[in-house]
Protein backbone atom coordinates (compact mmCIF):
# COMPACT_ATOMS: atom_id res chain seq x y z
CA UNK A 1 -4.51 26.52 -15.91
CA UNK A 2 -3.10 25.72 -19.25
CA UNK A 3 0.57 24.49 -19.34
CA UNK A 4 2.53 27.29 -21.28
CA UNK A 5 4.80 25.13 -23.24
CA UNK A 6 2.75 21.35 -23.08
CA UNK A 7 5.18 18.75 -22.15
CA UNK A 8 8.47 17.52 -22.43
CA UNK A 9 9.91 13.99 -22.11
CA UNK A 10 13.23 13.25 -21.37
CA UNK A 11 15.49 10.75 -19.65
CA UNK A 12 16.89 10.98 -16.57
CA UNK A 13 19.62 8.44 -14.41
CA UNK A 14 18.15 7.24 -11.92
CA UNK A 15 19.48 4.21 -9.49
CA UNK A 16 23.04 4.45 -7.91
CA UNK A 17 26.37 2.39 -8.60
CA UNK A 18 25.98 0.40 -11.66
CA UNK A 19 22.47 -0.79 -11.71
CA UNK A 20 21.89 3.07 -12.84
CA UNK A 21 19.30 3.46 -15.46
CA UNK A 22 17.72 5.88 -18.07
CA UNK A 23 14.09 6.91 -16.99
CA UNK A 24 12.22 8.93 -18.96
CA UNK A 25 11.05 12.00 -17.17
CA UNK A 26 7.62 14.01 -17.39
CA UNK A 27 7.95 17.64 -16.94
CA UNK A 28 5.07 20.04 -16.77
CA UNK A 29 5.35 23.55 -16.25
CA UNK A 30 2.98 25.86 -15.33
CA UNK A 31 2.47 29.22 -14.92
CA UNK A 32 3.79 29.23 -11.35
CA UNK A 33 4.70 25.83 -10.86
CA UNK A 34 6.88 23.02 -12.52
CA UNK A 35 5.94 18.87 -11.34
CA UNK A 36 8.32 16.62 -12.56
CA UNK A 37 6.37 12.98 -12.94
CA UNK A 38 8.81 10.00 -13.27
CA UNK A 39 6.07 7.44 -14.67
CA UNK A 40 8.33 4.44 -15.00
CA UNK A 41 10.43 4.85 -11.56
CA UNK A 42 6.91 5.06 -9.55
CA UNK A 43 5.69 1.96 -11.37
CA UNK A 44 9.56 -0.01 -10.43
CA UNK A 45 8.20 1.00 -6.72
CA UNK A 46 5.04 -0.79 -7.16
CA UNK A 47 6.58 -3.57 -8.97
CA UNK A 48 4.59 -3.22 -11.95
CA UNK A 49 5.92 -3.76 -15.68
CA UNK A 50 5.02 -1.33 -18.16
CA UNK A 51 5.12 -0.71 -21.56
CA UNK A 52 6.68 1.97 -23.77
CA UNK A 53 2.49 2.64 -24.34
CA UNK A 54 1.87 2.73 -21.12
CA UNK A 55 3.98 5.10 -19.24
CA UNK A 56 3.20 7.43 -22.60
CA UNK A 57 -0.30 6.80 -21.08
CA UNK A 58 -0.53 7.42 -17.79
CA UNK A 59 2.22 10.45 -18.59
CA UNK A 60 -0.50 12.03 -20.69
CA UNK A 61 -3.37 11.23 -17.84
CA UNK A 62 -1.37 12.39 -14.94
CA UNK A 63 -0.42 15.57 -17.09
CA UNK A 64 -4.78 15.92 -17.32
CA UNK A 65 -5.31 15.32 -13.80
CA UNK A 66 -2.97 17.99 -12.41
CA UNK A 67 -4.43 20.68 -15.06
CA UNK A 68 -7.86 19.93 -13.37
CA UNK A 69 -5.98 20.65 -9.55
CA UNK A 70 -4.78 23.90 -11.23
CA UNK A 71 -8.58 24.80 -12.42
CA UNK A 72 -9.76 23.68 -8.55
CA UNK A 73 -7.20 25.90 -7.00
CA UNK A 74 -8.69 28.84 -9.16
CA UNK A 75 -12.24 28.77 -7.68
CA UNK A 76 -13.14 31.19 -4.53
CA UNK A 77 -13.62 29.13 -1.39
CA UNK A 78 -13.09 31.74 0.78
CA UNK A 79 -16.39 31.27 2.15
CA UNK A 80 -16.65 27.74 2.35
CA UNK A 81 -16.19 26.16 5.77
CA UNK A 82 -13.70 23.43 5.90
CA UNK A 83 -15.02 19.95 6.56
CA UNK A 84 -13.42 16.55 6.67
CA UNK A 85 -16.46 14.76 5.43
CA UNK A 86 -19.66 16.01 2.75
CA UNK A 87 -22.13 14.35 5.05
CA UNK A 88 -22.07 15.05 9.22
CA UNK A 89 -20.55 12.28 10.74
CA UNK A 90 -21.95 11.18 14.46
CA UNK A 91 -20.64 8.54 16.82
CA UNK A 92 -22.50 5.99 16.10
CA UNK A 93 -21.13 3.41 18.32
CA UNK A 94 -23.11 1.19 20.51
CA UNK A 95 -22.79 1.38 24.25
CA UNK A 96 -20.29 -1.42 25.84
CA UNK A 97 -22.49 -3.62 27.46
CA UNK A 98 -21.35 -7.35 28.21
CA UNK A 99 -23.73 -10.11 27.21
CA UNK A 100 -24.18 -13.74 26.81
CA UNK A 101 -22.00 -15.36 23.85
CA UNK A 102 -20.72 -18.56 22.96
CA UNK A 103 -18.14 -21.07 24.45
CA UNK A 104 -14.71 -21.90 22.60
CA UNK A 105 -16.41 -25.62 21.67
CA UNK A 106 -19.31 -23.84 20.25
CA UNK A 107 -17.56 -21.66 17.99
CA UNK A 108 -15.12 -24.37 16.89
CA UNK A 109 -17.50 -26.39 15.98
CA UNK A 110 -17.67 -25.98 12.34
CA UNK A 111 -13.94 -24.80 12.06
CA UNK A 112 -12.37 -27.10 9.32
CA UNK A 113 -9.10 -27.66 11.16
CA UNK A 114 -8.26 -27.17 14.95
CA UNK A 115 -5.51 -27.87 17.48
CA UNK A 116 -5.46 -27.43 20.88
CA UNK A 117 -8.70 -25.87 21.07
CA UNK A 118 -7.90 -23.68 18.76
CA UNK A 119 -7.98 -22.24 15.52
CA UNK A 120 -5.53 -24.39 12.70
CA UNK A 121 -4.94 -22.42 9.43
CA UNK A 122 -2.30 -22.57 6.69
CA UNK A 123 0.61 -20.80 6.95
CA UNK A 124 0.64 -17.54 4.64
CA UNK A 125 3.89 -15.01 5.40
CA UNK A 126 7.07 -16.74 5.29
């Protein structure tokens, strides 16, 4: 569905106390329906850094991909059986059988570090 007015950018507070912020704002309204997309506060969550260019951007995409979801939510699927996959998924899991396997030498054999018989890595969370 076609947006009836196109788009409008504006700026909005956002943050509390006074580390509060202009962010620009990207509204979209259509016919039945108005999503508000706040480009540069999502990409503060994901700790990304982006341009004035950018956020213009990925304003203009994000305003594309939801006109598509408005076209999808058009067609007929009245008769369409809901699935959770496009291809049948089976279990295809082996049976749990026990069976022969190597020692704790054997498969530390080839580690590059080990302590107490067991694996020694480097440490990588803080």
């Amino acid at each position: 569905m076609v947006a009836q007015t196109g788009f409008e950018i504006g700026e909005q507070m956002a943050g509390s106390g006074k580390n509060r912020f202009p962010t620009p704002t990207f509204s979209f309204r259509f016919s039945h329906m108005t999503v508000v997309l706040d480009v540069r506060y999502t990409a503060e969550l994901a700790r990304l850094n982006l341009g004035e260019e950018e956020v213009a951007k990925f304003q203009t995409q994000l305003s594309q991909v939801l006109e598509y979801v408005e076209k999808l939510k058009q067609v007929d699927v009245s008769g369409v059986e809901p699935t959770a996959h496009t291809n049948p998924v089976y279990n295809v899991f082996r049976p749990d059988e026990s069976r022969a396997w190597f020692n704790a030498g054997t498969a530390l054999a080839n580690a590059p570090r080990q302590a107490n018989g067991l694996f020694s890595v480097t440490k990588v969370v803080e």
